[in-house]
N, C-alpha and C. Protein backbone atom coordinates (compact mmCIF):
# COMPACT_ATOMS: atom_id res chain seq x y z
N UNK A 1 0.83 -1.20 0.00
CA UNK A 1 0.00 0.00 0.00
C UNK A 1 0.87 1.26 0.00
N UNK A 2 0.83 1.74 -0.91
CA UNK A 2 1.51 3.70 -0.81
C UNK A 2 0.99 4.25 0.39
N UNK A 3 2.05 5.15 0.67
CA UNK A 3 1.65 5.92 2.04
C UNK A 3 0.33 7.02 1.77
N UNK A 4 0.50 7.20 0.56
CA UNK A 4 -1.05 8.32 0.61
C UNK A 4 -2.20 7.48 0.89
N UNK A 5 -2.59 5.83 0.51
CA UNK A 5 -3.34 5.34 0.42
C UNK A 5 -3.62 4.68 1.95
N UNK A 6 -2.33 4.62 2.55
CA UNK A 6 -2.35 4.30 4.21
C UNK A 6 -2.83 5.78 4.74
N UNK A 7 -2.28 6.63 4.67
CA UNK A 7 -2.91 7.87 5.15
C UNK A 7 -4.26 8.08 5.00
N UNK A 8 -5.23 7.42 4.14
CA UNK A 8 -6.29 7.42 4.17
C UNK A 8 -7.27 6.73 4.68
N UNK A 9 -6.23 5.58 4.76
CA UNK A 9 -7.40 4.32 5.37
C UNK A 9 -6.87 4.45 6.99
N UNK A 10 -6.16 5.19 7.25
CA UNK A 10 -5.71 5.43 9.33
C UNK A 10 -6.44 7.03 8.86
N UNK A 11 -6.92 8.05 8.39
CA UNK A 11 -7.44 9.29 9.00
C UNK A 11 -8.87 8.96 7.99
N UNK A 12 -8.88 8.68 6.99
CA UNK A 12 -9.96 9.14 6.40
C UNK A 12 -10.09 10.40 5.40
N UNK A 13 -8.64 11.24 5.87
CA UNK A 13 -8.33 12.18 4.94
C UNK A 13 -7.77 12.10 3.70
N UNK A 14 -7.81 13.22 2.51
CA UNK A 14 -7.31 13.16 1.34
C UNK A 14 -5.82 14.08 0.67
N UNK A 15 -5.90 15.10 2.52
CA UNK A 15 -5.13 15.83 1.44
C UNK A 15 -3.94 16.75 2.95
N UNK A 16 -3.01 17.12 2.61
CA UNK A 16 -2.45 18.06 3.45
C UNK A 16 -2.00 19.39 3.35
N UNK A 17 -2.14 20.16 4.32
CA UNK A 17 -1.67 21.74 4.39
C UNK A 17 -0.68 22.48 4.65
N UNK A 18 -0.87 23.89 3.97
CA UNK A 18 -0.09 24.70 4.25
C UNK A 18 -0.80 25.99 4.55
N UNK A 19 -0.06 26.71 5.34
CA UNK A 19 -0.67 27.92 5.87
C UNK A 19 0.03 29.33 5.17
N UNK A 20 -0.38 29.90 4.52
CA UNK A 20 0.09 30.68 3.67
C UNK A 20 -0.23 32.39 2.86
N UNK A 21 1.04 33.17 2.66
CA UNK A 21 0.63 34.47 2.84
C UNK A 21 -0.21 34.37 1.15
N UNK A 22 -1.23 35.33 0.87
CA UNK A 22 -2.02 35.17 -0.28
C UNK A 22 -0.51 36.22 -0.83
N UNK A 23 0.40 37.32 -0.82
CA UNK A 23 1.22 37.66 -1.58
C UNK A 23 2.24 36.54 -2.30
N UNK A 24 2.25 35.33 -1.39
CA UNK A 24 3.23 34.44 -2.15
C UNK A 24 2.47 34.10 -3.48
N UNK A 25 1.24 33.80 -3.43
CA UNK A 25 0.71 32.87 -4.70
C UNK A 25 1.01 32.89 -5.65
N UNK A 26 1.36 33.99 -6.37
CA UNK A 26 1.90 33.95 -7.64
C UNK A 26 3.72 33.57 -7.98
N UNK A 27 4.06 33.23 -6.60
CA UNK A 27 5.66 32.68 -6.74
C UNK A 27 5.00 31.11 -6.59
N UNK A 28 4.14 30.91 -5.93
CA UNK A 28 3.99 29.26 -5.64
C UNK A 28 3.54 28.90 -6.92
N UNK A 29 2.45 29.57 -7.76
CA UNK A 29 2.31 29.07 -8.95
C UNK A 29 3.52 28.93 -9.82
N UNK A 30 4.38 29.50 -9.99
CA UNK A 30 5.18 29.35 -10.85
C UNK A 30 6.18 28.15 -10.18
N UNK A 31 6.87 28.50 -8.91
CA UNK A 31 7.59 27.64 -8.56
C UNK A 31 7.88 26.56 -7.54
N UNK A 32 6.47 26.74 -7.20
CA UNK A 32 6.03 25.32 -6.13
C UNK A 32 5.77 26.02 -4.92
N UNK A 33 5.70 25.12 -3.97
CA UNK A 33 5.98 25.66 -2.67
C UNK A 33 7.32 24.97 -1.92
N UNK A 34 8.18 26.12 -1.86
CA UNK A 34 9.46 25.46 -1.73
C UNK A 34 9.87 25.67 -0.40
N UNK A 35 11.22 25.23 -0.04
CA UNK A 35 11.44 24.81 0.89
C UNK A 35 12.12 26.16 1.82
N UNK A 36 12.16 26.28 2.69
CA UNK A 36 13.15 27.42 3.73
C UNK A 36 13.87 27.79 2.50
N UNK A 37 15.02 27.23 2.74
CA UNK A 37 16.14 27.33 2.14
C UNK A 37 15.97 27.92 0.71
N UNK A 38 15.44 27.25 -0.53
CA UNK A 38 14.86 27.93 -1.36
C UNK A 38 14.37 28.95 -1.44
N UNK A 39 13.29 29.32 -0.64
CA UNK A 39 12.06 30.55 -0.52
C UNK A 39 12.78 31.67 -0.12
N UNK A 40 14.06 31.62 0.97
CA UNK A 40 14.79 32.52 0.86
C UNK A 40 15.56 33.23 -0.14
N UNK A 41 15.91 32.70 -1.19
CA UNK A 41 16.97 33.19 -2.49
C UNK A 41 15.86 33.99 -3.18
N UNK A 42 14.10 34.09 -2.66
CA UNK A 42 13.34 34.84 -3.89
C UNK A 42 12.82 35.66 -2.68
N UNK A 43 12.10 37.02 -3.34
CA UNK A 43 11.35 37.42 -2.63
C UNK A 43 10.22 36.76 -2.22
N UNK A 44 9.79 36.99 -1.08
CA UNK A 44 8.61 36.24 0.07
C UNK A 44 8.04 37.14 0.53
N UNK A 45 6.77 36.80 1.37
CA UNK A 45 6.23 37.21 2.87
C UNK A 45 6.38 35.98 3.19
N UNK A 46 7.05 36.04 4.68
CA UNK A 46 6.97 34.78 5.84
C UNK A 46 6.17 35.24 6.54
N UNK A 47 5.01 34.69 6.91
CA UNK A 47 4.22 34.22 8.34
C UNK A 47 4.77 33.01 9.34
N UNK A 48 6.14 32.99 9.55
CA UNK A 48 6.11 32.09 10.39
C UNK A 48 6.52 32.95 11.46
N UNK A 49 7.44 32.59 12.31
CA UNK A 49 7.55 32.81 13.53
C UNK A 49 9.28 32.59 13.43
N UNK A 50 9.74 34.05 13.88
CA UNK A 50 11.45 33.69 13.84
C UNK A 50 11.86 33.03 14.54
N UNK A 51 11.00 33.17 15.84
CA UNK A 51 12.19 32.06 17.05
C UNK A 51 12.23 30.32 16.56
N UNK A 52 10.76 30.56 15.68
CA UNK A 52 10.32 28.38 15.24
C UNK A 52 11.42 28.57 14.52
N UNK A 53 11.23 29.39 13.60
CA UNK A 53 12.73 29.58 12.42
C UNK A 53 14.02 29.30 12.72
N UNK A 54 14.18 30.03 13.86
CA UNK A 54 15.39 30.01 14.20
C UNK A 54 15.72 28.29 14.86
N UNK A 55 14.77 28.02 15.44
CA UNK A 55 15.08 26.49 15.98
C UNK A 55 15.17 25.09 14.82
N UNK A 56 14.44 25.89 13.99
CA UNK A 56 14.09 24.84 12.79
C UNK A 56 15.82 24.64 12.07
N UNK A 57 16.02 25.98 12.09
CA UNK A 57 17.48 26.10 11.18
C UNK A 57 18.63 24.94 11.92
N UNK A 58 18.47 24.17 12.91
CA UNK A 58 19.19 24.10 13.75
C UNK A 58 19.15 22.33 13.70
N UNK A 59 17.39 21.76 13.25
CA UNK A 59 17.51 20.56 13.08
C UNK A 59 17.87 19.66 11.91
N UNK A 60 18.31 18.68 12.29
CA UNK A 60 18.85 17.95 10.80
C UNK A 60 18.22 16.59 10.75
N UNK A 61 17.56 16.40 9.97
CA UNK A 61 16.65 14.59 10.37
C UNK A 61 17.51 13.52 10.24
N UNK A 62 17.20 12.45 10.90
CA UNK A 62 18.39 11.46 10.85
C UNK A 62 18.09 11.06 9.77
N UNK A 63 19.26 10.41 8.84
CA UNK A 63 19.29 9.95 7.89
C UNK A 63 18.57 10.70 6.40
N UNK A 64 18.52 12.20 6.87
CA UNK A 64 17.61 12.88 6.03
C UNK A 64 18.99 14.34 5.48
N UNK A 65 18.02 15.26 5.51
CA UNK A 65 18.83 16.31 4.95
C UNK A 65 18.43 17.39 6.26
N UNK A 66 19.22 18.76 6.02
CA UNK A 66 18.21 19.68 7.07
C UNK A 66 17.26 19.96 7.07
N UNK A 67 16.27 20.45 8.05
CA UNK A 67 14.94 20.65 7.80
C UNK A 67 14.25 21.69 6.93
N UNK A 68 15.33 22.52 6.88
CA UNK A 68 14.90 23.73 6.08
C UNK A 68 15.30 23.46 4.53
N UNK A 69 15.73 21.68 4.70
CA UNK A 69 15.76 21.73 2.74
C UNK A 69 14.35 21.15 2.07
N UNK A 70 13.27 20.80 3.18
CA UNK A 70 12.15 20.59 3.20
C UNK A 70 11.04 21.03 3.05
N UNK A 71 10.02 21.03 2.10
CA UNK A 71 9.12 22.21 2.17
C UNK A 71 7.95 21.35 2.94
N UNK A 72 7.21 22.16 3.88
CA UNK A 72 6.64 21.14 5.20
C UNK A 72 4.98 21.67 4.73
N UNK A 73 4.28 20.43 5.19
CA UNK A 73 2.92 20.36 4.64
C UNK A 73 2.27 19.90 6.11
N UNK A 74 1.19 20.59 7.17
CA UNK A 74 0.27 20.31 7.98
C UNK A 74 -0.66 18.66 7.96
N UNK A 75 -0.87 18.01 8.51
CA UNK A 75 -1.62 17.03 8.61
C UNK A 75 -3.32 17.59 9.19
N UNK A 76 -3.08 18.42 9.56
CA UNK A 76 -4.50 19.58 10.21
C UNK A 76 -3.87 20.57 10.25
N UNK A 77 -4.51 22.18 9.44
CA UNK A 77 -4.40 23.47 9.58
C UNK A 77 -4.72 24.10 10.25
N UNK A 78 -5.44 23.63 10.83
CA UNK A 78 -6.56 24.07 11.95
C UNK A 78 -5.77 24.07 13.64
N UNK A 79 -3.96 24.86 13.30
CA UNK A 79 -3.67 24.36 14.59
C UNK A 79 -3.14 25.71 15.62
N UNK A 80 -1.89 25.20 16.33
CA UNK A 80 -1.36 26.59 16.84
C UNK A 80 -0.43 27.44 16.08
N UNK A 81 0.02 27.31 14.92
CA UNK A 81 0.72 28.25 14.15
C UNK A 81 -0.74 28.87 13.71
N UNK A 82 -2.36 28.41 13.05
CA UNK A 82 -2.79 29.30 12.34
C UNK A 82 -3.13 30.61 13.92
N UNK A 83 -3.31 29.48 15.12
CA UNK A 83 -4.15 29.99 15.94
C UNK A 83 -3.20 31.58 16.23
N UNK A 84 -2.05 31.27 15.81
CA UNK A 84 -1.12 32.56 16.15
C UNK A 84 -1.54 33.63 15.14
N UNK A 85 -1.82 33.26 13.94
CA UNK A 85 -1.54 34.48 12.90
C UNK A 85 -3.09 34.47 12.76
N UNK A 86 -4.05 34.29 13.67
CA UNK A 86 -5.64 34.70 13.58
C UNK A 86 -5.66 36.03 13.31
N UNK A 87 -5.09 37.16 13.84
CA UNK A 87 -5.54 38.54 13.49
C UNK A 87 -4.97 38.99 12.31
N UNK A 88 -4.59 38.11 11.14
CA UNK A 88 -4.04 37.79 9.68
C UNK A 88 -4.62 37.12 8.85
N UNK A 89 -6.15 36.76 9.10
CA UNK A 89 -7.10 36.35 8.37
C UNK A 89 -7.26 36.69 7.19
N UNK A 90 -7.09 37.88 6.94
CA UNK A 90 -7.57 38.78 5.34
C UNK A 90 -6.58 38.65 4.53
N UNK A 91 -5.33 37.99 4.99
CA UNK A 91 -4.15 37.61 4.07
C UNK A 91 -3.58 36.37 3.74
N UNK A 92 -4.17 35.48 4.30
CA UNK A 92 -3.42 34.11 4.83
C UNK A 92 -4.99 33.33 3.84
N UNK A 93 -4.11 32.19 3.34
CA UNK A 93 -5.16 31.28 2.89
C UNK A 93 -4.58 29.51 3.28
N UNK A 94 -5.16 28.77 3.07
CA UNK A 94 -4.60 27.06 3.31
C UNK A 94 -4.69 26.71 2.33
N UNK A 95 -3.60 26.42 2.29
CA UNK A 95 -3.56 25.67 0.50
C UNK A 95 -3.79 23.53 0.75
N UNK A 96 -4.90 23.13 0.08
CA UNK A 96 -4.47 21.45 -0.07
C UNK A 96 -3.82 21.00 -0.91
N UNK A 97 -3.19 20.22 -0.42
CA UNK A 97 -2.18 19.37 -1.54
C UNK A 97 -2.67 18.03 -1.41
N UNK A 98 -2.55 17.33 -2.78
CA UNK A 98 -2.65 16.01 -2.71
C UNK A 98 -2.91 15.07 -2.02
N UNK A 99 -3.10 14.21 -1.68
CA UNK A 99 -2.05 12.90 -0.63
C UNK A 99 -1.39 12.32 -1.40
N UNK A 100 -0.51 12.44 -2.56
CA UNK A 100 0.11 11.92 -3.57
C UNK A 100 1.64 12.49 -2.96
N UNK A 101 1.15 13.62 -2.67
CA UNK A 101 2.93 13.72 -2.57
C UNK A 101 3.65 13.12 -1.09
N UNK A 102 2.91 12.21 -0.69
CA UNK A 102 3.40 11.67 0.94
C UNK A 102 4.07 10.31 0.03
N UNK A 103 3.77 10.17 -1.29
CA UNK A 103 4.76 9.22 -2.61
C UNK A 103 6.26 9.54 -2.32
N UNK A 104 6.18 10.83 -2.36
CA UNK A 104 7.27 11.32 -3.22
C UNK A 104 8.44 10.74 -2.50
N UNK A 105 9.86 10.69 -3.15
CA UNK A 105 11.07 9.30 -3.31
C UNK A 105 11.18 11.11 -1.78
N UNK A 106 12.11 10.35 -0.88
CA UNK A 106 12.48 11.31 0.37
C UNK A 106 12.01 11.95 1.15
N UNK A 107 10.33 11.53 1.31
CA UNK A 107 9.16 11.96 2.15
C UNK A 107 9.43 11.62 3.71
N UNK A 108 9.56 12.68 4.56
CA UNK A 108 9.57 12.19 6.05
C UNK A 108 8.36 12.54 6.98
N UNK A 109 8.05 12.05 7.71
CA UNK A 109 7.14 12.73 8.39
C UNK A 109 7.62 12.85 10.08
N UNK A 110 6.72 13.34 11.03
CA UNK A 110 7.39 14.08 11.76
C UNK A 110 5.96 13.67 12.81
N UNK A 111 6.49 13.23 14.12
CA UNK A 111 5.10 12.90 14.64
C UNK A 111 4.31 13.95 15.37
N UNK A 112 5.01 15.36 15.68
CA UNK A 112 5.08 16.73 16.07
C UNK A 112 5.21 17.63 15.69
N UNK A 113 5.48 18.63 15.78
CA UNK A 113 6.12 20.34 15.23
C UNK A 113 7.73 19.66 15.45
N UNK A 114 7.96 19.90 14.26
CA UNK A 114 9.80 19.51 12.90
C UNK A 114 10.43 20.13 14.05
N UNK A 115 10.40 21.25 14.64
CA UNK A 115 11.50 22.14 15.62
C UNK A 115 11.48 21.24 17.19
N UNK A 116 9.95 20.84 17.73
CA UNK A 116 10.15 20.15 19.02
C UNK A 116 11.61 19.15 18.91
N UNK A 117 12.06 19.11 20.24
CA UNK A 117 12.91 18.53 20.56
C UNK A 117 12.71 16.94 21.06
N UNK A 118 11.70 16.97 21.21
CA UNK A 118 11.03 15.77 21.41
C UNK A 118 10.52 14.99 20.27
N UNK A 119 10.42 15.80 18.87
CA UNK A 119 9.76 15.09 17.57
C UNK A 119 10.70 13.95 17.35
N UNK A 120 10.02 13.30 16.92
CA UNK A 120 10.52 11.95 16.20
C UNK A 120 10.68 11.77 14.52
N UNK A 121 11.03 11.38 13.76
CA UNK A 121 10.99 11.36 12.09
C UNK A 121 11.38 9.89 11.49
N UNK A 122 10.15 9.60 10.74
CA UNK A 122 10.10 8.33 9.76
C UNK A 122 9.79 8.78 8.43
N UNK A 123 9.94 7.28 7.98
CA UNK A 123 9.39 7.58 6.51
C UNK A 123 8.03 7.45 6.71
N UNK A 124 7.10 7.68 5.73
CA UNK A 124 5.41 7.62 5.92
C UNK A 124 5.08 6.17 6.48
N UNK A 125 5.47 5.48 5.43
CA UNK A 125 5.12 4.06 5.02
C UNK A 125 5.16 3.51 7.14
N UNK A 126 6.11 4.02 7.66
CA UNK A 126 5.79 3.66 9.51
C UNK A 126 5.46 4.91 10.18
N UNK A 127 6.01 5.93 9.88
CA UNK A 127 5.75 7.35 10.40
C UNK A 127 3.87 7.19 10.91
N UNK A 128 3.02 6.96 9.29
CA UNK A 128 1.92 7.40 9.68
C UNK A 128 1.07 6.77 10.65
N UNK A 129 1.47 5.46 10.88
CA UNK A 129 1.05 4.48 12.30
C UNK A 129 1.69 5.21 13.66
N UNK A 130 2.58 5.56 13.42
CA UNK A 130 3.65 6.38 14.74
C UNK A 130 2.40 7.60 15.32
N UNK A 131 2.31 8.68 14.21
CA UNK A 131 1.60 9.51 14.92
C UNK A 131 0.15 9.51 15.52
N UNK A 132 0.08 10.52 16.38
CA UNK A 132 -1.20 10.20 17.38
C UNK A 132 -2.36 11.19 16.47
N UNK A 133 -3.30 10.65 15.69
CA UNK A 133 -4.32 11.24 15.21
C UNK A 133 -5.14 11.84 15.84
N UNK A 134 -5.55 10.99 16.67
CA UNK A 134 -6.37 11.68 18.04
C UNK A 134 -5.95 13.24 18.25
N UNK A 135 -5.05 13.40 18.48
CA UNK A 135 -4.40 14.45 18.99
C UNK A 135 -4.00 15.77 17.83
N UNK A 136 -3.81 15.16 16.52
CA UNK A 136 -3.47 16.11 15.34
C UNK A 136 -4.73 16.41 14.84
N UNK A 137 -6.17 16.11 14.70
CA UNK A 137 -7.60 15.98 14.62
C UNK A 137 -8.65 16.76 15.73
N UNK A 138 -7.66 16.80 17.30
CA UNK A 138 -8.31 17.16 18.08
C UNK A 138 -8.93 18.55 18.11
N UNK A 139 -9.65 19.19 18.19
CA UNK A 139 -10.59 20.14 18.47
C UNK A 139 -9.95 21.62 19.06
N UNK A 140 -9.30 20.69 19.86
CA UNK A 140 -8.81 21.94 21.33
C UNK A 140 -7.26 20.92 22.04
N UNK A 141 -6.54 22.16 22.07
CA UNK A 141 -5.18 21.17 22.69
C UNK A 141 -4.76 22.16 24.17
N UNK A 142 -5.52 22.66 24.60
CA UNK A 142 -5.46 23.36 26.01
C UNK A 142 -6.04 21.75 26.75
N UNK A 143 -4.97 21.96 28.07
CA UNK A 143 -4.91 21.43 29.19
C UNK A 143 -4.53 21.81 30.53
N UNK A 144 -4.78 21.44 31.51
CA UNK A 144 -4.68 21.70 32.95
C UNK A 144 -2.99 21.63 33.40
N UNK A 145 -2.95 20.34 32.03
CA UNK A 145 -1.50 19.86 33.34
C UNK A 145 -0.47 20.22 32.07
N UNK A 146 0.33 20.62 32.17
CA UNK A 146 1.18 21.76 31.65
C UNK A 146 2.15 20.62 30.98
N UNK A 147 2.57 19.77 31.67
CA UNK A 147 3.34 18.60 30.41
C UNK A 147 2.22 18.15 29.13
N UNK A 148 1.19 18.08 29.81
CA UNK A 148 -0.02 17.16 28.30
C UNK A 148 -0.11 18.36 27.49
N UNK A 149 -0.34 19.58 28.08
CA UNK A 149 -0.57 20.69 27.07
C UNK A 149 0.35 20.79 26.28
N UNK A 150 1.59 20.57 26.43
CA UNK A 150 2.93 20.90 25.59
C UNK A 150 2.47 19.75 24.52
N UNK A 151 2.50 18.58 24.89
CA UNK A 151 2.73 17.78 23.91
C UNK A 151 1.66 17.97 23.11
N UNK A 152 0.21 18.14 23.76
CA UNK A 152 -0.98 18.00 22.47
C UNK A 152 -0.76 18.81 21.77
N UNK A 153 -0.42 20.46 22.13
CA UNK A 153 -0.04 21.11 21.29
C UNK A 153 0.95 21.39 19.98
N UNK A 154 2.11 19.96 20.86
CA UNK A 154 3.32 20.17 19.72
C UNK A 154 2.97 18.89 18.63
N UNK A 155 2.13 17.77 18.95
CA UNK A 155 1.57 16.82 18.28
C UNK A 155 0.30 17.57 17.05
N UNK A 156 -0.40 18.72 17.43
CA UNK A 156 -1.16 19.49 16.63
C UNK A 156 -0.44 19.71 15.76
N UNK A 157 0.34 19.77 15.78
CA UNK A 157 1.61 20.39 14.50
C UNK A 157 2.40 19.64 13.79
N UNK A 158 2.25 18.04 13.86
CA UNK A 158 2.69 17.06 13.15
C UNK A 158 2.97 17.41 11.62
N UNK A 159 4.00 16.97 11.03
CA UNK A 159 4.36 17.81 9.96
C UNK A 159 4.60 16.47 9.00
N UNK A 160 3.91 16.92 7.25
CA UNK A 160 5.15 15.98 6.28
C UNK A 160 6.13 16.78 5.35
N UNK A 161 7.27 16.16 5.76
CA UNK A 161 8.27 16.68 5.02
C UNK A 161 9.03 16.63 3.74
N UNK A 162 9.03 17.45 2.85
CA UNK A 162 8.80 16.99 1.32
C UNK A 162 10.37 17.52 0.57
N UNK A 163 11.21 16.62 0.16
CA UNK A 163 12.16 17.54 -0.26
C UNK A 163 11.68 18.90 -1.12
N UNK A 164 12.79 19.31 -0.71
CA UNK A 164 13.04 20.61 -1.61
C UNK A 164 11.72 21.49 -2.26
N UNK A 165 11.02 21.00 -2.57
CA UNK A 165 9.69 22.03 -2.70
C UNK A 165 8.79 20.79 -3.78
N UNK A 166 7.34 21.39 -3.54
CA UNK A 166 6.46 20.56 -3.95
C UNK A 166 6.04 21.19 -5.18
N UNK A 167 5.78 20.96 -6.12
CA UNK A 167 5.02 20.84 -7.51
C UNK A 167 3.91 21.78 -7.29
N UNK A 168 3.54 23.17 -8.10
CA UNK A 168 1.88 23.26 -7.71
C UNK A 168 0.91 22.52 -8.17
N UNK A 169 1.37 21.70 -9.28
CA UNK A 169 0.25 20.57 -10.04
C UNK A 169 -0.42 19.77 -8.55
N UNK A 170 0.04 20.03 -7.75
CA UNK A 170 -0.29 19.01 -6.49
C UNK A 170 -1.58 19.92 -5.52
N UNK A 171 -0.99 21.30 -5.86
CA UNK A 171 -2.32 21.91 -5.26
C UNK A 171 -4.26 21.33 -5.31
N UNK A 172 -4.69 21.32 -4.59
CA UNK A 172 -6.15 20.38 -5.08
C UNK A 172 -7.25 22.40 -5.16
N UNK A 173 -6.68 22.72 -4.00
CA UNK A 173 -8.26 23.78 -4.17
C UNK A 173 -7.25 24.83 -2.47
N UNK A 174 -8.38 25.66 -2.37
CA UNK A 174 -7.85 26.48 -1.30
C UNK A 174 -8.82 26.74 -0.11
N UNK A 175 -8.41 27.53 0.58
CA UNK A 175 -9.83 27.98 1.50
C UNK A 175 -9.62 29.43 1.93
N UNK A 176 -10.50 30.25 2.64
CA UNK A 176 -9.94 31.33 3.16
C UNK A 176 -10.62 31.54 4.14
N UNK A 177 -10.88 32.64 4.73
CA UNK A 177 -11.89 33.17 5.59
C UNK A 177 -13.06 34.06 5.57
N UNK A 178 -12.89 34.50 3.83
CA UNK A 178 -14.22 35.44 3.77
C UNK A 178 -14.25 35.53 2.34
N UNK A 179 -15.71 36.26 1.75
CA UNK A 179 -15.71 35.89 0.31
C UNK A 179 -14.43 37.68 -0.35
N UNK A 180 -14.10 38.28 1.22
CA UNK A 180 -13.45 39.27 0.69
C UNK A 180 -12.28 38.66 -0.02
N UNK A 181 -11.61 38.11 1.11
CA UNK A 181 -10.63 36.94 0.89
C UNK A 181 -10.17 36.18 -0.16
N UNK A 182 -11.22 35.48 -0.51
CA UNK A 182 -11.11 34.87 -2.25
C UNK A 182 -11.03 35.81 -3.12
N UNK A 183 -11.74 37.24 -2.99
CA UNK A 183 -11.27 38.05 -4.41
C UNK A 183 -10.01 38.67 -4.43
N UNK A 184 -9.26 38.24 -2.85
CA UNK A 184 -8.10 38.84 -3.34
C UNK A 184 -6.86 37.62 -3.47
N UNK A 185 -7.73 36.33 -3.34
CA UNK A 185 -7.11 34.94 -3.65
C UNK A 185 -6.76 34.82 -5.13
N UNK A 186 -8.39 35.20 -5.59
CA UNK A 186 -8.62 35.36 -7.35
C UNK A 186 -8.02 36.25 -7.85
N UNK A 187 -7.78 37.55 -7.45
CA UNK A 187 -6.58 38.99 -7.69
C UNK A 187 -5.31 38.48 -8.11
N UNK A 188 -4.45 37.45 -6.98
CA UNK A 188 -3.70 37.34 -7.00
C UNK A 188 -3.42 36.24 -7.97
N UNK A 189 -3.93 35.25 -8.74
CA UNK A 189 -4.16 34.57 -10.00
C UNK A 189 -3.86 33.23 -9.83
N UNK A 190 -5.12 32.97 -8.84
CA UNK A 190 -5.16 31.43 -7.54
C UNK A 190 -5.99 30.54 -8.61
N UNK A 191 -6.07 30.09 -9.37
CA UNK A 191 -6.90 29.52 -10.32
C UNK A 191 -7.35 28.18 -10.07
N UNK A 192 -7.49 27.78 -8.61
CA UNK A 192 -8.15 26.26 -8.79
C UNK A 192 -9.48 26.51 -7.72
N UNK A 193 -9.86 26.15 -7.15
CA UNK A 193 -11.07 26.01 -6.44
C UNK A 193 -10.78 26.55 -4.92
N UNK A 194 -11.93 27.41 -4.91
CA UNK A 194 -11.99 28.14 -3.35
C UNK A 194 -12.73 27.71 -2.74
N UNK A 195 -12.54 27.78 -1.26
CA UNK A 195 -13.74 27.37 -0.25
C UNK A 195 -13.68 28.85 0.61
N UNK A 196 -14.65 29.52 1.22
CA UNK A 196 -15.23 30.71 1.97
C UNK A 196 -15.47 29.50 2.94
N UNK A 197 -14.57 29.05 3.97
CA UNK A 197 -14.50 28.35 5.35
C UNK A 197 -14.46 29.70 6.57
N UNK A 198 -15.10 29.97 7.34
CA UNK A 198 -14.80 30.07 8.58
C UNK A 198 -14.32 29.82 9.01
N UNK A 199 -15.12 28.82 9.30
CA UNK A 199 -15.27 27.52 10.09
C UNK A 199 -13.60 27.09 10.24
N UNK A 200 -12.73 27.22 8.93
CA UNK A 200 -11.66 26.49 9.30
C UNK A 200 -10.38 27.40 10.16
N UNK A 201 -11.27 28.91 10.57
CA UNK A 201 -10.09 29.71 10.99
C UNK A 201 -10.20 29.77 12.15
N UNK A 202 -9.22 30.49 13.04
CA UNK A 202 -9.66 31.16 14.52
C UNK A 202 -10.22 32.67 14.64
């Protein structure tokens, strides 16, 4: 069984995310969605977070490459990186990708957030039995007891890791947060299928 096809029959899902500035789109159309390392040599907007950045720069996967030669795709968008850039709604869209590219020859996955120190990294084909779905699916990752909160939270952030940058042929459709949103999805020359989700923001 291919790992996209195991990824489906353990979640039920079809596809994975990215959280993303609507100014990139017209670099992702042309040249994928690429990796750290890459995305730096062109002009960007980053929405990430310098200090994750800075920790990310720092890991190297076993038997893999660095993390930042990876362009990283969400297993749920719906987590604490979007929950950070909520008052960035009118700019930020989720892009789906495939489950085809969890194929691709050097795919790792990550049973946490890539920067935790605690993450673990496989290939899919065992990776996707490794991670805790429960927990990357879950609703709400606030807790009482301050060790479980860390982890549900850093398990929300389970990551797959794709060399060097992904194909946009892999893009499936998008979402945003308002129908303002999509016209400036469609502005920016997003040409596959929109969703006006709420629902999927904070």
């Amino acid at each position: 069984m291919k790992p996209s096809e195991l990824y489906t029959e353990i979640t039920n899902q079809t596809g994975l995310f990215n959280i993303q500035a609507i100014d990139n789109i017209p670099s992702i159309m042309r040249h994928g969605l690429l990796s750290n390392e890459k995305a730096s040599k062109i002009k960007h907007t980053s929405i990430a977070m310098q200090e994750v950045q800075e920790r990310r720069d720092t890991v190297l996967i076993p038997n893999g490459m660095a993390l930042h030669k990876y362009a990283n795709v969400y297993f749920d968008p719906k987590n604490p990186m979007l929950y950070k850039r909520k008052d960035e709604n009118k700019n930020i869209c989720i892009l789906k990708f495939d489950r085809s590219i969890l194929d691709f020859k050097g795919v790792v996955v990550s049973d946490r957030n890539a920067s935790s120190t605690y993450a673990s990294f496989y290939p899919p084909e065992t990776g996707l039995r490794e991670i805790d779905f429960n927990l990357v699916f879950a609703s709400d990752w606030r807790d009482e007891n301050q060790f479980i909160y860390f982890k549900k939270k850093s398990t929300k952030c389970a990551e797959a890791l794709i060399p060097y940058f992904i194909p946009y042929d892999y893009v499936a459709c998008a979402a945003v947060y308002s129908e303002e949103v999509k016209n400036k999805l469609e502005a920016a020359g997003f040409n596959k299928r929109i969703y006006v989700e709420p629902r999927f923001f904070f």
